[in-house]
Structure formats: C-alpha cells, structure tokens
N, C-alpha and C. Protein backbone atom coordinates (compact mmCIF):
# COMPACT_ATOMS: atom_id res chain seq x y z
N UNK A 1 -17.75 -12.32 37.14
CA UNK A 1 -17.52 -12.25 35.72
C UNK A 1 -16.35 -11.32 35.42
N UNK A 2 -16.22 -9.94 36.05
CA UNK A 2 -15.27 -9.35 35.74
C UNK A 2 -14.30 -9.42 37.04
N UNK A 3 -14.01 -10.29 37.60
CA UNK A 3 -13.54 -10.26 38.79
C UNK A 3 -12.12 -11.52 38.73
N UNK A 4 -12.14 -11.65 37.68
CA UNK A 4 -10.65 -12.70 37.17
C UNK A 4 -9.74 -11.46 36.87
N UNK A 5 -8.55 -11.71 37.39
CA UNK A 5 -7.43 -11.10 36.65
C UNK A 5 -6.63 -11.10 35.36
N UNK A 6 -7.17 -12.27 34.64
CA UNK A 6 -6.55 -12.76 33.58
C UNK A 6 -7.48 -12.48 32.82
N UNK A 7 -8.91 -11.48 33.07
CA UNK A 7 -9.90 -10.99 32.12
C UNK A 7 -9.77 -9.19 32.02
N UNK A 8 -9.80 -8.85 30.85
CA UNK A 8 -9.64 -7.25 30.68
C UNK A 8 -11.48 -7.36 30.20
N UNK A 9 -11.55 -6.41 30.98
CA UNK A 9 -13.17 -6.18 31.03
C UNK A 9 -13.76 -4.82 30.88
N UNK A 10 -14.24 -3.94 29.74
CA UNK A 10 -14.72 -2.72 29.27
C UNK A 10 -16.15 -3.06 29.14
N UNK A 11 -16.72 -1.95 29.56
CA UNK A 11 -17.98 -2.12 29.69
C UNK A 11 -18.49 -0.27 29.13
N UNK A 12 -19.63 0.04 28.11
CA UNK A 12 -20.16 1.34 27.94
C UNK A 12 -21.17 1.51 29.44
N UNK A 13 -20.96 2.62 29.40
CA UNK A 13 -22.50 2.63 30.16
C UNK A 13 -23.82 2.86 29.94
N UNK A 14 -24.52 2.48 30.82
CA UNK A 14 -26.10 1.94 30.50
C UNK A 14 -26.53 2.68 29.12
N UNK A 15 -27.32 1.71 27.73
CA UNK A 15 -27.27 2.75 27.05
C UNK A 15 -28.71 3.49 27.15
N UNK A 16 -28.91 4.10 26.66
CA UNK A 16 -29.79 5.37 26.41
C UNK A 16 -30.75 4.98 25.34
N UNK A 17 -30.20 4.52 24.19
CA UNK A 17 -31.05 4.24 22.85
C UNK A 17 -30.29 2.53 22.74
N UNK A 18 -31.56 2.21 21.53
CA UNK A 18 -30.53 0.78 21.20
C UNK A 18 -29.49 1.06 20.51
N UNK A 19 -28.77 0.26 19.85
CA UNK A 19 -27.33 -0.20 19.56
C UNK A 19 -27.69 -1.19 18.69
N UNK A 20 -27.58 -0.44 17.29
CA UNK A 20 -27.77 -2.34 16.44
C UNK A 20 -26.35 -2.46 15.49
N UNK A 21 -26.03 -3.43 15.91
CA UNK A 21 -24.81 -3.96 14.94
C UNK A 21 -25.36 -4.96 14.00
N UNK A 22 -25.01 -4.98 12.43
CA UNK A 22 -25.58 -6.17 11.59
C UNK A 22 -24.07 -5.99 10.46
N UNK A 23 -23.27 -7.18 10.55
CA UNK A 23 -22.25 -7.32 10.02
C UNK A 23 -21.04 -8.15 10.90
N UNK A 24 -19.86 -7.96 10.48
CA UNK A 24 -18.63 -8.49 11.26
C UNK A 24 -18.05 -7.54 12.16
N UNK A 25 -17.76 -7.46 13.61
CA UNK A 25 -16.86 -6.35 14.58
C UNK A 25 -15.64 -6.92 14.02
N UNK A 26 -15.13 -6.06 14.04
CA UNK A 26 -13.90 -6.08 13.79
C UNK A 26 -12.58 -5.87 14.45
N UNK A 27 -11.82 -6.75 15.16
CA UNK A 27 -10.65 -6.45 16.81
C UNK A 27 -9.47 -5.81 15.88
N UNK A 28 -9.28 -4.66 16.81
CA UNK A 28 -7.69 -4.02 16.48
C UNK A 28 -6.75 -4.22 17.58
N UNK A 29 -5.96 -5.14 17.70
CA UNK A 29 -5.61 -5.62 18.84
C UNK A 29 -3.96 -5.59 18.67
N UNK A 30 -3.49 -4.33 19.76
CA UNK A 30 -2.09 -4.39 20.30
C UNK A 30 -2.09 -4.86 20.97
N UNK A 31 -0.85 -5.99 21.20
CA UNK A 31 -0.26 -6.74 22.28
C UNK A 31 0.84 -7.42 22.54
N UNK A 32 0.91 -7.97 23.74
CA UNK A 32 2.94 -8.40 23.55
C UNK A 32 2.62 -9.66 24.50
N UNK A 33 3.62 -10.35 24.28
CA UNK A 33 3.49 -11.45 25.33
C UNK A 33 5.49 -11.53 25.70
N UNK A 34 5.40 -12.12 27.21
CA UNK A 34 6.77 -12.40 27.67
C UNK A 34 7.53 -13.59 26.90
N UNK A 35 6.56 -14.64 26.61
CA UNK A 35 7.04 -15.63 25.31
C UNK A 35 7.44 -15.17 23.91
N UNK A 36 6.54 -16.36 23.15
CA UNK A 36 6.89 -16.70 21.90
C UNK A 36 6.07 -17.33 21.02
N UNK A 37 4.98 -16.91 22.04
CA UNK A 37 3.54 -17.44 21.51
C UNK A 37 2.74 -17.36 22.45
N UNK A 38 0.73 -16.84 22.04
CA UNK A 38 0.04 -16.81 22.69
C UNK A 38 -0.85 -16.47 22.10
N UNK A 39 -2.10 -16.96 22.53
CA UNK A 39 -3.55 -16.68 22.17
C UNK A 39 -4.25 -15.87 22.56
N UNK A 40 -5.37 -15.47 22.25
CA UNK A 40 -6.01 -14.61 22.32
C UNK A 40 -7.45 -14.40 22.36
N UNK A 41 -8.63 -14.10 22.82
CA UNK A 41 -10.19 -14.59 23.14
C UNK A 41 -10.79 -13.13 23.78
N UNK A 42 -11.45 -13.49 22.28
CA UNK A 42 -12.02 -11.82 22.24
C UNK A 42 -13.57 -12.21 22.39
N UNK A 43 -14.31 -11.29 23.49
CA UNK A 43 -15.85 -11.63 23.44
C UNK A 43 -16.82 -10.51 23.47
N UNK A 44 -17.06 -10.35 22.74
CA UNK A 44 -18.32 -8.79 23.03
C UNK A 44 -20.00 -9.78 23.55
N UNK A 45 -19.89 -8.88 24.46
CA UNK A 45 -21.26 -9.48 25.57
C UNK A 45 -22.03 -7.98 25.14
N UNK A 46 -23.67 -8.82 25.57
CA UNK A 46 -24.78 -7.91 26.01
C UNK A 46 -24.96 -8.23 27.16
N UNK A 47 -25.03 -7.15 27.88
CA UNK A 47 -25.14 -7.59 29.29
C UNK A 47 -26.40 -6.67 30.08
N UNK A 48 -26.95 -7.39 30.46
CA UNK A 48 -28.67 -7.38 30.51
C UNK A 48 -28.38 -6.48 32.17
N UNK A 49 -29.81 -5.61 32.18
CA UNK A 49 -30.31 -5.10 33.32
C UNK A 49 -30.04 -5.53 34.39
N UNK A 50 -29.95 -5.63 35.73
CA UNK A 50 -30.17 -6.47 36.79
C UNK A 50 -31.40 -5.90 37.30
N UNK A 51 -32.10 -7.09 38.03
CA UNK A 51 -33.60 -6.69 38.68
C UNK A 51 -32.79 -6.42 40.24
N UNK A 52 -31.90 -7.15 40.54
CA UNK A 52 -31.04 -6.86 41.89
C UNK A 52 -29.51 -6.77 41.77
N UNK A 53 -29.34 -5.37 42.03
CA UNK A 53 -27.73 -4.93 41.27
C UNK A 53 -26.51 -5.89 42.06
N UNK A 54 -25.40 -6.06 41.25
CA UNK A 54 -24.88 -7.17 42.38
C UNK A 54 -23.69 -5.49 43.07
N UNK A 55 -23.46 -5.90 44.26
CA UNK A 55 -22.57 -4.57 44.87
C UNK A 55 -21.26 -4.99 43.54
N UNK A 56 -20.97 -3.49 43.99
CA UNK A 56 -19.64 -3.47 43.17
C UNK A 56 -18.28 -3.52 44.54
N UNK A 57 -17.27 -4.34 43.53
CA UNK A 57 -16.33 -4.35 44.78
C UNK A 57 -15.04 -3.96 44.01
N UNK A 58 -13.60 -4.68 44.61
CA UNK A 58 -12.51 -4.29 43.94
C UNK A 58 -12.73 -4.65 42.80
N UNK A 59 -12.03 -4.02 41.75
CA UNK A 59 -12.19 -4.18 40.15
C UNK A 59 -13.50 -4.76 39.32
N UNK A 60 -14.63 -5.24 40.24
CA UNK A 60 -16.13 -5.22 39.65
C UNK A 60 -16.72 -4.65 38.91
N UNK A 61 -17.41 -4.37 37.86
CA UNK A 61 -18.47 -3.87 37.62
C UNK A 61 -20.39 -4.62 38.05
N UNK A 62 -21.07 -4.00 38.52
CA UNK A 62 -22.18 -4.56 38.56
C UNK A 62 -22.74 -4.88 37.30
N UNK A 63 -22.91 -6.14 37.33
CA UNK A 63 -23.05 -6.04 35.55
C UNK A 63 -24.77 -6.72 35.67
N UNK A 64 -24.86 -7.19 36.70
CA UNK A 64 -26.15 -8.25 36.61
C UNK A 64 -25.85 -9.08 35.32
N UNK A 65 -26.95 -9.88 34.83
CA UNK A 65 -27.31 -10.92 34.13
C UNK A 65 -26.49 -10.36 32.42
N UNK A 66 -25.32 -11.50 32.24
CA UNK A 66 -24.80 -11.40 30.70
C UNK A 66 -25.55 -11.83 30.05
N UNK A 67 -25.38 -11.73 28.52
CA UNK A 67 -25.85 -12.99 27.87
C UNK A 67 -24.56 -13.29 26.64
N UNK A 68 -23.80 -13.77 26.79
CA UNK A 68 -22.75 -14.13 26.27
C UNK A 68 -22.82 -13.84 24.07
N UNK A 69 -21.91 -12.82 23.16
CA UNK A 69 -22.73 -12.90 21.97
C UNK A 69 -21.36 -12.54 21.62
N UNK A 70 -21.09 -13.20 20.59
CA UNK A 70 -19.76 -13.51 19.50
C UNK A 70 -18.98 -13.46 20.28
N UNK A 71 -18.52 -14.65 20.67
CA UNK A 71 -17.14 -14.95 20.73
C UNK A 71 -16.48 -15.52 19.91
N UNK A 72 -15.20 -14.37 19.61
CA UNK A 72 -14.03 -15.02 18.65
C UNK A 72 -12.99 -15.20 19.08
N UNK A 73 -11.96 -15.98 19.04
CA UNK A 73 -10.96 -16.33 19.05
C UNK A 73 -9.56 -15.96 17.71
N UNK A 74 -8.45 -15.62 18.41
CA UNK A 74 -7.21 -15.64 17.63
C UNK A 74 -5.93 -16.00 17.86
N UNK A 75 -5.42 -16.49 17.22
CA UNK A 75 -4.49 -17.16 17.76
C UNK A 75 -2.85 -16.18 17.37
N UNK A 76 -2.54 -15.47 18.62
CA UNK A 76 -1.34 -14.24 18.12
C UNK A 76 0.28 -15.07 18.06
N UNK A 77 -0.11 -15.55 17.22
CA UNK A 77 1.52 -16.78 16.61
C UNK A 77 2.21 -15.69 15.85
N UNK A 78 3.84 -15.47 16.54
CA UNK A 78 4.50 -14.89 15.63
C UNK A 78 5.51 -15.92 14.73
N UNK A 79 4.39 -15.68 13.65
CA UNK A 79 4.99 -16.38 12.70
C UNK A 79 6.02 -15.74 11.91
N UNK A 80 5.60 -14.98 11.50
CA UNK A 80 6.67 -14.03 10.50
C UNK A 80 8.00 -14.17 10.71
N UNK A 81 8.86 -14.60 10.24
CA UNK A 81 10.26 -14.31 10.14
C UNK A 81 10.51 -12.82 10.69
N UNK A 82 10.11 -12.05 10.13
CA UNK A 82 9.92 -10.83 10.08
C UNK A 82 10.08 -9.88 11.63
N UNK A 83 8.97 -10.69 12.08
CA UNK A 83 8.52 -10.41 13.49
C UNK A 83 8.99 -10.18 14.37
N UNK A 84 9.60 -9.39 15.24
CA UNK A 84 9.66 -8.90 16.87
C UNK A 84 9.52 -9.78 17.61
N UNK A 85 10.44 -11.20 17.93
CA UNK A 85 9.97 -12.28 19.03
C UNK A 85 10.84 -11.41 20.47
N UNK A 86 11.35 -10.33 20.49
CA UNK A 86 11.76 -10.29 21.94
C UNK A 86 10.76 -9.68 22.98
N UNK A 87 11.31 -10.30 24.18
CA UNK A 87 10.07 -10.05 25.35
C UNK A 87 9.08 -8.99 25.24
N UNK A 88 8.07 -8.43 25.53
CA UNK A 88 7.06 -7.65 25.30
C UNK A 88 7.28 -6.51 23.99
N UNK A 89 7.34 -7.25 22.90
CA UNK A 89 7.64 -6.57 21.77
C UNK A 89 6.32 -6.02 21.31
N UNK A 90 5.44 -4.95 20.99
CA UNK A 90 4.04 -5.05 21.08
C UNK A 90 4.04 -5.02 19.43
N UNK A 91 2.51 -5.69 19.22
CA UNK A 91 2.60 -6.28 17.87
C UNK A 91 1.14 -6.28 17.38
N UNK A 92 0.85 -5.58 16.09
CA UNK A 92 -0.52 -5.41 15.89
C UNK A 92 -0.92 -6.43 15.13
N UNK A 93 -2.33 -6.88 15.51
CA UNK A 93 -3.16 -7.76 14.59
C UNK A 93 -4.59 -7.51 14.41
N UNK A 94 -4.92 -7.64 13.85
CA UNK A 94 -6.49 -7.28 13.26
C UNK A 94 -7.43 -8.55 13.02
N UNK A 95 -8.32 -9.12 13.31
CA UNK A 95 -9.18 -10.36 12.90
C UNK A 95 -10.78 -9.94 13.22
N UNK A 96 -11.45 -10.68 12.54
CA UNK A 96 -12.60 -10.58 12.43
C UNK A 96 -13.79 -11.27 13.36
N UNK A 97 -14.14 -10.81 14.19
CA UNK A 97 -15.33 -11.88 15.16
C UNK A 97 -16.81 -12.30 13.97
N UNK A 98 -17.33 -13.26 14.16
CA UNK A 98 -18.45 -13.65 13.28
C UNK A 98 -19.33 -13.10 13.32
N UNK A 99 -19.92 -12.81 11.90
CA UNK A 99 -21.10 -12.31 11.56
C UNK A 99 -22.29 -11.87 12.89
N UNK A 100 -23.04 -10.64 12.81
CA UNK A 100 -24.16 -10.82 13.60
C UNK A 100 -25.33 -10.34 13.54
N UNK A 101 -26.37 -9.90 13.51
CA UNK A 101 -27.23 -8.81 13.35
C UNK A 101 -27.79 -9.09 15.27
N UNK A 102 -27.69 -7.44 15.56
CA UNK A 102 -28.00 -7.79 17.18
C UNK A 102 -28.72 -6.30 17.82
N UNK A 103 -29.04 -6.55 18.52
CA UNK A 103 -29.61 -5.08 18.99
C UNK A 103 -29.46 -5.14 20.44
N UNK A 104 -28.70 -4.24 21.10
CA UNK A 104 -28.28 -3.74 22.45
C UNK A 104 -29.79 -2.93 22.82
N UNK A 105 -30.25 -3.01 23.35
CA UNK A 105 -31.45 -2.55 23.90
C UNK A 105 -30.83 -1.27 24.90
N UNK A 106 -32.00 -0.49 25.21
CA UNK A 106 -31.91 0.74 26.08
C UNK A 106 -31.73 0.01 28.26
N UNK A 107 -30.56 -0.02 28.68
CA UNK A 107 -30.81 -0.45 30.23
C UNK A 107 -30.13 -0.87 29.72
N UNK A 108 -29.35 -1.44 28.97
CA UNK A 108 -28.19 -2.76 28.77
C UNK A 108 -27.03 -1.87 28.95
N UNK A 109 -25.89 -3.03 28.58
CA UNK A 109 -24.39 -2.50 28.29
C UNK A 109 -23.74 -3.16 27.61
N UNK A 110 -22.66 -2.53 26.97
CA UNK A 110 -22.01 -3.26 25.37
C UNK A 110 -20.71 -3.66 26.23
N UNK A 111 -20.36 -5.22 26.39
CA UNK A 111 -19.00 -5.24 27.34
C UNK A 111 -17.94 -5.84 26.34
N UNK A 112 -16.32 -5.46 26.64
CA UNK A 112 -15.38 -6.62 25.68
C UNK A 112 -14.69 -6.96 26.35
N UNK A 113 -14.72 -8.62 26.53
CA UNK A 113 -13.68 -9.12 27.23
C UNK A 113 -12.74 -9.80 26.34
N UNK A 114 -11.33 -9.47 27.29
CA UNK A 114 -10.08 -10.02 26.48
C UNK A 114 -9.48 -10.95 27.38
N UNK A 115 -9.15 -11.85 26.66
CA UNK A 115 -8.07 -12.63 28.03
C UNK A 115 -7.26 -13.59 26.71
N UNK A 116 -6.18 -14.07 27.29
CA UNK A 116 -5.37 -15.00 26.51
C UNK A 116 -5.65 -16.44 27.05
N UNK A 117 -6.50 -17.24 27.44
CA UNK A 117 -6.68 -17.92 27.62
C UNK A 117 -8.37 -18.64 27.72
N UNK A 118 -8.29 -19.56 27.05
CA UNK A 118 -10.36 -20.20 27.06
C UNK A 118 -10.09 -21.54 27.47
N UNK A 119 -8.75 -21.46 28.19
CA UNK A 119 -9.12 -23.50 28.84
C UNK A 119 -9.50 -23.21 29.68
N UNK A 120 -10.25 -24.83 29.82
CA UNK A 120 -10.13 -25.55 29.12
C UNK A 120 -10.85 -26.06 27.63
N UNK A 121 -11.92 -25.30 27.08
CA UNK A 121 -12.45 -24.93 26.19
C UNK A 121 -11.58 -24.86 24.47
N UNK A 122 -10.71 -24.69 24.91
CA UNK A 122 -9.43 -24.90 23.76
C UNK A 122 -8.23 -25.50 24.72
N UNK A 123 -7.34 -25.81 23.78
CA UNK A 123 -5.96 -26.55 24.18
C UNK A 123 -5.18 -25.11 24.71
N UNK A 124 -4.42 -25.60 26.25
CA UNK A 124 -3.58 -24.99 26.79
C UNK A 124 -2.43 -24.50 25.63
N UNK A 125 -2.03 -23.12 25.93
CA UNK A 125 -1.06 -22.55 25.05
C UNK A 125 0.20 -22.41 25.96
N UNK A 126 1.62 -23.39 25.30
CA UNK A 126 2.39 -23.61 26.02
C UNK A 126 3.60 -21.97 26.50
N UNK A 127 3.48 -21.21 25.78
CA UNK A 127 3.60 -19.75 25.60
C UNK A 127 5.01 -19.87 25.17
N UNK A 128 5.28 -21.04 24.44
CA UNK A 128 6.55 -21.08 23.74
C UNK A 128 5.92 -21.61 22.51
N UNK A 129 6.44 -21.14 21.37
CA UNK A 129 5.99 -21.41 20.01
C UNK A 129 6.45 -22.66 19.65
N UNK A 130 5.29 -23.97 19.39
CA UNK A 130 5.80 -24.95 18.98
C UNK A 130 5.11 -25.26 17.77
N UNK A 131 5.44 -26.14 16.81
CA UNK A 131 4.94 -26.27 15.33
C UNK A 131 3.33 -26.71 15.64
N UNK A 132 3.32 -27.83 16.56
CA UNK A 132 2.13 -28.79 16.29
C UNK A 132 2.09 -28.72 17.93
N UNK A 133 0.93 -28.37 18.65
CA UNK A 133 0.91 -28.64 20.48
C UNK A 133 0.65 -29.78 20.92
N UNK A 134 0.00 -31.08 19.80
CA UNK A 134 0.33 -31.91 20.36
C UNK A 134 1.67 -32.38 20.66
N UNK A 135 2.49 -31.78 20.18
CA UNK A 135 3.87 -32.74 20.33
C UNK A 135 4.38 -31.59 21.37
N UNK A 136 3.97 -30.90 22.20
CA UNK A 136 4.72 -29.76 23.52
C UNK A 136 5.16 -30.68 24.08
N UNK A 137 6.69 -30.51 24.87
CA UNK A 137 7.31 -30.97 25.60
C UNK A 137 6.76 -30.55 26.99
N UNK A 138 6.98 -31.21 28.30
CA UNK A 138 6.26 -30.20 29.13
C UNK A 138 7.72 -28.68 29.59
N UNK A 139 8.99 -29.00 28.98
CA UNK A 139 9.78 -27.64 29.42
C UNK A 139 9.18 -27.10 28.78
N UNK A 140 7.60 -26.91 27.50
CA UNK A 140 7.91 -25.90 26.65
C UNK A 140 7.10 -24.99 27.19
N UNK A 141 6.04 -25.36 28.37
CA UNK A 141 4.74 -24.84 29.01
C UNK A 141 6.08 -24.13 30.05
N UNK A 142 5.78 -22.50 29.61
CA UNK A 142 6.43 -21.59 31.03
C UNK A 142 4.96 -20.56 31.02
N UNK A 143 5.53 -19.89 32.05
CA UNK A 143 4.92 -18.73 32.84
C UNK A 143 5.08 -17.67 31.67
N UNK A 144 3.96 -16.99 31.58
CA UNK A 144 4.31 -15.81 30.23
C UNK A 144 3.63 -14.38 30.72
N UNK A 145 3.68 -13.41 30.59
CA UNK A 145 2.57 -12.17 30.78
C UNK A 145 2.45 -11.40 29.58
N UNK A 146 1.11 -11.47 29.89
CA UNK A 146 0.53 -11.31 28.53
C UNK A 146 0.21 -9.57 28.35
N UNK A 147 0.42 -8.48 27.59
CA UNK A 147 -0.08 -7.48 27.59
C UNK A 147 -0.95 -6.98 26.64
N UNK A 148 -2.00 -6.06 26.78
CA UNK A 148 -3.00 -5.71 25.85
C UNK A 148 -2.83 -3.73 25.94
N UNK A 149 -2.42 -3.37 24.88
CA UNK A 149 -2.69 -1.93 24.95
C UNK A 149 -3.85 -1.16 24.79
N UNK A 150 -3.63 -0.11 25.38
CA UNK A 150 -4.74 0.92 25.42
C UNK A 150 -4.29 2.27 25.58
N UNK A 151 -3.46 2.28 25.34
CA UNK A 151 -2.83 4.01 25.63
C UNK A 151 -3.14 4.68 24.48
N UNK A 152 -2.94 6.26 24.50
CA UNK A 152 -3.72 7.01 23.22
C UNK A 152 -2.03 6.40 22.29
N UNK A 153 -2.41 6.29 20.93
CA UNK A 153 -1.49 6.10 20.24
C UNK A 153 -1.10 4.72 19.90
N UNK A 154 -1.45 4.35 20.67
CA UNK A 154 -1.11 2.41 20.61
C UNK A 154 -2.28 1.85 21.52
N UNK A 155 -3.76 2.29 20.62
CA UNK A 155 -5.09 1.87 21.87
C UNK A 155 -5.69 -0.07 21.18
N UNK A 156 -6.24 -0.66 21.55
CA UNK A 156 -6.90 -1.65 20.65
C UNK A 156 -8.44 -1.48 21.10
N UNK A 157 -9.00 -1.99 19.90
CA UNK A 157 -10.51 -1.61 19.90
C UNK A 157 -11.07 -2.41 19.31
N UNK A 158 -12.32 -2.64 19.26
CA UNK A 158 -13.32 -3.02 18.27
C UNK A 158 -14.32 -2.14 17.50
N UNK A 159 -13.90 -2.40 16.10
CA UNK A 159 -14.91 -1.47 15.38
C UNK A 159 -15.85 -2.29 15.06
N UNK A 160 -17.46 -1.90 15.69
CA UNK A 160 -18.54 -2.55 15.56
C UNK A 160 -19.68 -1.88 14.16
N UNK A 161 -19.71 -3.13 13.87
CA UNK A 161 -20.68 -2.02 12.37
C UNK A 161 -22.43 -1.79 13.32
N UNK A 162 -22.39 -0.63 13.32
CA UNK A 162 -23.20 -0.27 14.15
C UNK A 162 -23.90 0.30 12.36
N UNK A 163 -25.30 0.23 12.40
CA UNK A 163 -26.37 0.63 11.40
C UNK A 163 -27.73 1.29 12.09
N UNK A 164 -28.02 1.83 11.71
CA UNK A 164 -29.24 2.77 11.88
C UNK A 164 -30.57 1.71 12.40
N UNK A 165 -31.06 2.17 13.92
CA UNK A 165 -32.05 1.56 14.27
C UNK A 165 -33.35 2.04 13.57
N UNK A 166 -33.14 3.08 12.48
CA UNK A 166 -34.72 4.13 12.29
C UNK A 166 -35.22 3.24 11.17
C-alpha cells in the first residue's frame, strides 16, 4: 500500500483516544508539476490494527488492514492566465474532500495519501494541458514529475474538522 513511488504516504501514530471528524477535510495543497497540467488524488484512510503486523521494509509502513474513507479528487489545471506555467513553478490550491462523520478508534491510524494519478479509475492525464482529453494527441502524453510540498513555510495539509468525542 505504501510501497508505490508515485504514492506520498503520512501516517499519525497509533492513536491513543478516538478521533472524530464530522464535516468536510479540507486539502491545502502545494505543488508543481514538470508540465502543464496534472491531477491530483487525495485520500484520507483509517487504517485498522493488524492481528499480524506486516514487517516493515524500504519506505513501508506496517499498516495492516486499511479501510479506504473519502477519497477526493482535484484536478490542478493551470488555468489562470495569470498562472506560473514554467517547470516546477509551485502553486497553491485548496479543495474540499466530501462530507463525513467518522471516528478513528484507539489502535488505529489517520493516513493521507497523495499521488497524481487514479488510472485507470479516471482518464490518463496527458501532463500537457489540453482543452477536452478526449481529443489528446498522443505527442501530448509526455513524462512529467510531479511535486508535493512539505517544508516549514510552503507545508500542504489537511485540516480535518475534528469535534469533541465527549
């Protein structure tokens, strides 16, 4: 699960008390791409106990058993005239994952995965900005690298409406 390279994978550790979110999380998301277009697939998981831990290896976390909960999607089109299209220009956007009321239980973990890509699950993003993707040429599909920040000062996050379990 966390063992793709094309997945950015944060995980809290084990929690202590529950965790109830009831509302919209909300993604603050810096990022740049080598194109001129690219998507974006944001997922906050509960990720359950394991009864048998899996080993941890390079870049692993033992996560045992997910259970997959709001996944949203965004699509980081620089549209704007305005906009910064040169190579890793980093560029903020903000969107909303759907509604939830949820409770992270005590032994769990709150994980967020990011990646720019959900195919085949959605249509391939040619990482060149075209009006309509059905009409992509195939020169328009190149190689792109995608970046996600996290440094103090330029971090991205999710603000989760976390509410009182009492």
């Amino acid at each position: 699960m966390t063992a793709r390279p094309d997945v950015l994978s944060y995980a809290t550790p084990v929690l202590t008390e529950p965790v109830r979110i009831s509302g919209a999380p909300v993604v603050n998301l810096i990022a740049s791409t080598s194109g001129t277009d690219s998507d974006w697939v944001v997922k906050l998981i509960d990720v359950y106990p394991s009864e048998s831990p899996e080993p941890a290896g390079a870049g692993r976390i033992p996560t045992g058993h997910s259970h997959g909960h709001l996944p949203g999607t965004i699509s980081g089109k620089l549209r704007d005239a305005e906009a910064d299209c040169s190579e890793h220009a980093a560029w903020y956007n903000q969107f909303i994952l759907p509604n939830a009321d949820h409770v992270f239980l005590p032994g769990h973990r709150i994980m967020a995965q990011v990646q720019s890509s959900w195919f085949p699950l959605y249509d391939r993003n040619p990482q060149t900005f075209v009006p309509n993707i059905f009409f992509a040429k195939p020169a328009d599909y190149v190689k792109a690298t995608q970046r996600i920040y996290h440094a103090a000062g330029a971090a991205s996050f999710i603000d989760l409406p976390v509410v009182s379990t009492q």
